[in-house]
C-alpha atoms as a PDB file:
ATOM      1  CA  UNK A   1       6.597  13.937   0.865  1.00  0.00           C
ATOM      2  CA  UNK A   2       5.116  12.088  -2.489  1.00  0.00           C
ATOM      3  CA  UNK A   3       2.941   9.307  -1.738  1.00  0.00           C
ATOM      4  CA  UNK A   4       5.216   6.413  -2.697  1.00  0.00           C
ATOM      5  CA  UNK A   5       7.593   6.872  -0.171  1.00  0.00           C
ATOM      6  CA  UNK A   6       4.815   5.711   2.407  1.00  0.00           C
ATOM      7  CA  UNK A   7       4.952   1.899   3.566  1.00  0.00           C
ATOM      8  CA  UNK A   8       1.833   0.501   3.814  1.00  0.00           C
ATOM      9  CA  UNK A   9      -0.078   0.904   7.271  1.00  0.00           C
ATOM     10  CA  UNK A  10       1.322   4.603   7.536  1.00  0.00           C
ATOM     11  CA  UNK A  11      -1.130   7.286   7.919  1.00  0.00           C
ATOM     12  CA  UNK A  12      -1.080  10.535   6.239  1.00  0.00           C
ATOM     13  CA  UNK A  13      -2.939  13.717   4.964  1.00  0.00           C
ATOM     14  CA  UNK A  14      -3.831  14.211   1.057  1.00  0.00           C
ATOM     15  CA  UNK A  15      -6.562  16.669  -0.046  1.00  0.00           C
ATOM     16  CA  UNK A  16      -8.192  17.790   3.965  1.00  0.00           C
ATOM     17  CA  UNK A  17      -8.245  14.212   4.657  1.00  0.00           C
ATOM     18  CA  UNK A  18      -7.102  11.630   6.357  1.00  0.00           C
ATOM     19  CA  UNK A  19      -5.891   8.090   5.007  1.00  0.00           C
ATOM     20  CA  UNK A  20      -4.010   4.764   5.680  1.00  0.00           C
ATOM     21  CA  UNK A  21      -1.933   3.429   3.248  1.00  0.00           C
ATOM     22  CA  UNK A  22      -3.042   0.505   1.620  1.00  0.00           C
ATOM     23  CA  UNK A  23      -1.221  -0.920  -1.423  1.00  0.00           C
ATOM     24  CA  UNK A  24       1.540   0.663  -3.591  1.00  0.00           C
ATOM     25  CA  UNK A  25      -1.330   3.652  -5.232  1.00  0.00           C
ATOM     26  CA  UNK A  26      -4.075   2.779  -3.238  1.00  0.00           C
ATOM     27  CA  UNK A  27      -5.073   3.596   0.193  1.00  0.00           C
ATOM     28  CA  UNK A  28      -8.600   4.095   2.755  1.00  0.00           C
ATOM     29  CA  UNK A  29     -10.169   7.133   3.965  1.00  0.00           C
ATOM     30  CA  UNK A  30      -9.822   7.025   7.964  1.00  0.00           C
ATOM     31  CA  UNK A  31     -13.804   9.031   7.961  1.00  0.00           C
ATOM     32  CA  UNK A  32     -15.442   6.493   5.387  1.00  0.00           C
ATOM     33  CA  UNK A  33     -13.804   3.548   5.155  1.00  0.00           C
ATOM     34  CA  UNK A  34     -13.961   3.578   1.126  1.00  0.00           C
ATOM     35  CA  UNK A  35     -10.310   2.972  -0.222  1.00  0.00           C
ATOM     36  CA  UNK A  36      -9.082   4.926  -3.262  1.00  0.00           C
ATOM     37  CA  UNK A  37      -6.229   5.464  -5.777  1.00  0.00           C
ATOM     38  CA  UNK A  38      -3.557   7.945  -5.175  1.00  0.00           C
ATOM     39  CA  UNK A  39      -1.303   9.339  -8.057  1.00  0.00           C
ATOM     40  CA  UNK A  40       2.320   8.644  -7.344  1.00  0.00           C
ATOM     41  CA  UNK A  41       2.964  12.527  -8.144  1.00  0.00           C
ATOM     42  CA  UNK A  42       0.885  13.157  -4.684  1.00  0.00           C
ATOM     43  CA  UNK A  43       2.315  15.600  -2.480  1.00  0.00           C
ATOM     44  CA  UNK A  44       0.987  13.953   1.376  1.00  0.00           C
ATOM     45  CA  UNK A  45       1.680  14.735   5.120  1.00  0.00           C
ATOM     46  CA  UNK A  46       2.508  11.890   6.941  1.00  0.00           C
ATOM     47  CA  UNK A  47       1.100  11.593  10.418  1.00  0.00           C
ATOM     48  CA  UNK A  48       3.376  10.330  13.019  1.00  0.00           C
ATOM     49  CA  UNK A  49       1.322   7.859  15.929  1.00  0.00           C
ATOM     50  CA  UNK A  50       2.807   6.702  19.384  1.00  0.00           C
ATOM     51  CA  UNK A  51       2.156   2.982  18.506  1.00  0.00           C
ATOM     52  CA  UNK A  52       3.640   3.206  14.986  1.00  0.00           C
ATOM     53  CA  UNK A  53       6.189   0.345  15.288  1.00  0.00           C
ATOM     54  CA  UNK A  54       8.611  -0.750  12.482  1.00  0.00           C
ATOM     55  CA  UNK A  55       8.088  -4.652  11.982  1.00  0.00           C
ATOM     56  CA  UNK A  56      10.762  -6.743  10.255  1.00  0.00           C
ATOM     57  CA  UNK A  57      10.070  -8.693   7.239  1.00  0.00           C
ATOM     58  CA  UNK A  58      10.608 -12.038   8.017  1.00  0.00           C
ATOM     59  CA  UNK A  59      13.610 -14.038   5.785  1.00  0.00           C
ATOM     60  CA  UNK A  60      11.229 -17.082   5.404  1.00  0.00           C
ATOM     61  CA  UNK A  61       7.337 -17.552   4.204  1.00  0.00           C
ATOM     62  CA  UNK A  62       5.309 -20.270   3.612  1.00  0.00           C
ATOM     63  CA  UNK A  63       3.784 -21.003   0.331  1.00  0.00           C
ATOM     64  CA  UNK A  64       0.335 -19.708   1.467  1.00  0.00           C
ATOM     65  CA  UNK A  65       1.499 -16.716   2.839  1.00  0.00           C
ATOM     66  CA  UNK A  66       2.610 -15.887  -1.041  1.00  0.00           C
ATOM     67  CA  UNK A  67       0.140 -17.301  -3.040  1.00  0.00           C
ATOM     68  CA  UNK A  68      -2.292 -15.351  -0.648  1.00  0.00           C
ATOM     69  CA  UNK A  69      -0.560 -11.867  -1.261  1.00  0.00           C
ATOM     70  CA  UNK A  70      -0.042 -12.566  -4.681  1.00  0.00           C
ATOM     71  CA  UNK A  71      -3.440 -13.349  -5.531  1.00  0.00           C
ATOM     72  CA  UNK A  72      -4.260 -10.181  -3.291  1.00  0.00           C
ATOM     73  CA  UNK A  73      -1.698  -8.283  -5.380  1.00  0.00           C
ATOM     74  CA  UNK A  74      -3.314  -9.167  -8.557  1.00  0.00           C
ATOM     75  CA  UNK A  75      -6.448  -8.177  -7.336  1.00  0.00           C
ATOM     76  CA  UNK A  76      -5.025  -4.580  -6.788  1.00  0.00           C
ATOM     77  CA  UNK A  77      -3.634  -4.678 -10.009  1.00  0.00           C
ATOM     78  CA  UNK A  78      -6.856  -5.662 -12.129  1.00  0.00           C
ATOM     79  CA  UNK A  79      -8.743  -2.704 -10.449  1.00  0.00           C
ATOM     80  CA  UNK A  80      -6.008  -0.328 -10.905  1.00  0.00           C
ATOM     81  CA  UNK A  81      -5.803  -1.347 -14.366  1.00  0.00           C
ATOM     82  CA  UNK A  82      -9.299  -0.876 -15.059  1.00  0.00           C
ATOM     83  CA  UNK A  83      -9.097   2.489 -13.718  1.00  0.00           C
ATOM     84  CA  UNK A  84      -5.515   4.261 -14.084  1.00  0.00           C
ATOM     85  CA  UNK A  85      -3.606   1.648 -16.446  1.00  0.00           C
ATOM     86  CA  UNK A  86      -0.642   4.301 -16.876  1.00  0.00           C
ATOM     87  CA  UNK A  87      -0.480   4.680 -13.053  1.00  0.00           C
ATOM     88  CA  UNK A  88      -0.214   0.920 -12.558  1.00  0.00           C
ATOM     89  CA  UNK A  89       1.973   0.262 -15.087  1.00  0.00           C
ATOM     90  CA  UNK A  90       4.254   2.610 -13.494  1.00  0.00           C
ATOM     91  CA  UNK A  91       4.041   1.158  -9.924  1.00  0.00           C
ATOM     92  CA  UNK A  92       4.617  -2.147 -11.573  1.00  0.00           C
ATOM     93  CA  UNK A  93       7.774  -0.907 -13.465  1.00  0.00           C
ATOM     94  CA  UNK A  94       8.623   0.714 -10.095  1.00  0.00           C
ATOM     95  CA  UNK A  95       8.418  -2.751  -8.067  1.00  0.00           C
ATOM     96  CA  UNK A  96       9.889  -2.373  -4.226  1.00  0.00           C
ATOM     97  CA  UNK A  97       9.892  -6.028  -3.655  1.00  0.00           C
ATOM     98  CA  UNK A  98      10.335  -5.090   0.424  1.00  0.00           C
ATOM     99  CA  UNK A  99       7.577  -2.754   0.670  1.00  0.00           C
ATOM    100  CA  UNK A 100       5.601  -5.732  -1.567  1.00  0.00           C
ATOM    101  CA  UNK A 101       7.498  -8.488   1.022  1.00  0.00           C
ATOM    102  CA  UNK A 102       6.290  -5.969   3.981  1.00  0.00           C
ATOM    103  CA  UNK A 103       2.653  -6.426   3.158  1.00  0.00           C
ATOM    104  CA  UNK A 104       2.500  -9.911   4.133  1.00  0.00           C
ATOM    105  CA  UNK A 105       2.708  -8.862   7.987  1.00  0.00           C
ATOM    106  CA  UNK A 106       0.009  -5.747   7.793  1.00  0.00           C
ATOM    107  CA  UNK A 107      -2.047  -8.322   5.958  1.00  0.00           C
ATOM    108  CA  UNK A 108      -2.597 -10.381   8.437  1.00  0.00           C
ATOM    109  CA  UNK A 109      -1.350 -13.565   6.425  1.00  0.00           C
ATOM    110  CA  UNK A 110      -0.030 -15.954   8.880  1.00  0.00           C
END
């Protein structure tokens, strides 16, 4: 499967390794911790877990729940930019506002 169609929190194989994804191109080696971009062209193996649990997005959020993801969005976005502008620019043109909605959850923003 091609790395986009992962939500974040999902684990999977790319390269020998395994990650977690992260953000819509970016996601953390499981061994080291250090998170990385991932070309949306990226064939992955997704790795099923016992306590993977689908969580809904809730219908309502506060105002700091959103300013909080979109400033952490941004964040993404600058970095990305800096280093794969025509990768980001696609992601951005590419928007799924639920898998963007979804992060709020595996964020931990309450």
């Amino acid at each position: 499967m091609r790395f986009p169609l992962l939500k974040p929190g999902q684990k999977f194989i790319y390269q020998e390794k395994r990650y977690t994804k992260t953000g819509p191109m970016t996601a953390s080696e499981e061994e080291s911790g250090k998170s990385c971009m991932i070309r949306r062209s990226a064939e992955v193996t997704l790795l099923q877990s016992h306590d993977e649990r689908q969580q809904d997005i809730p219908q309502q959020y506060t105002r700091d729940q959103v300013v909080t993801l979109l400033k952490a969005y941004q964040r993404e976005l600058k970095t990305g930019l800096a280093e794969h502008p025509a990768e980001v620019l696609k992601v951005v043109e590419d928007c799924d506002v639920m898998t963007f909605l979804s992060q709020i959850d595996r964020s931990g923003i309450s």
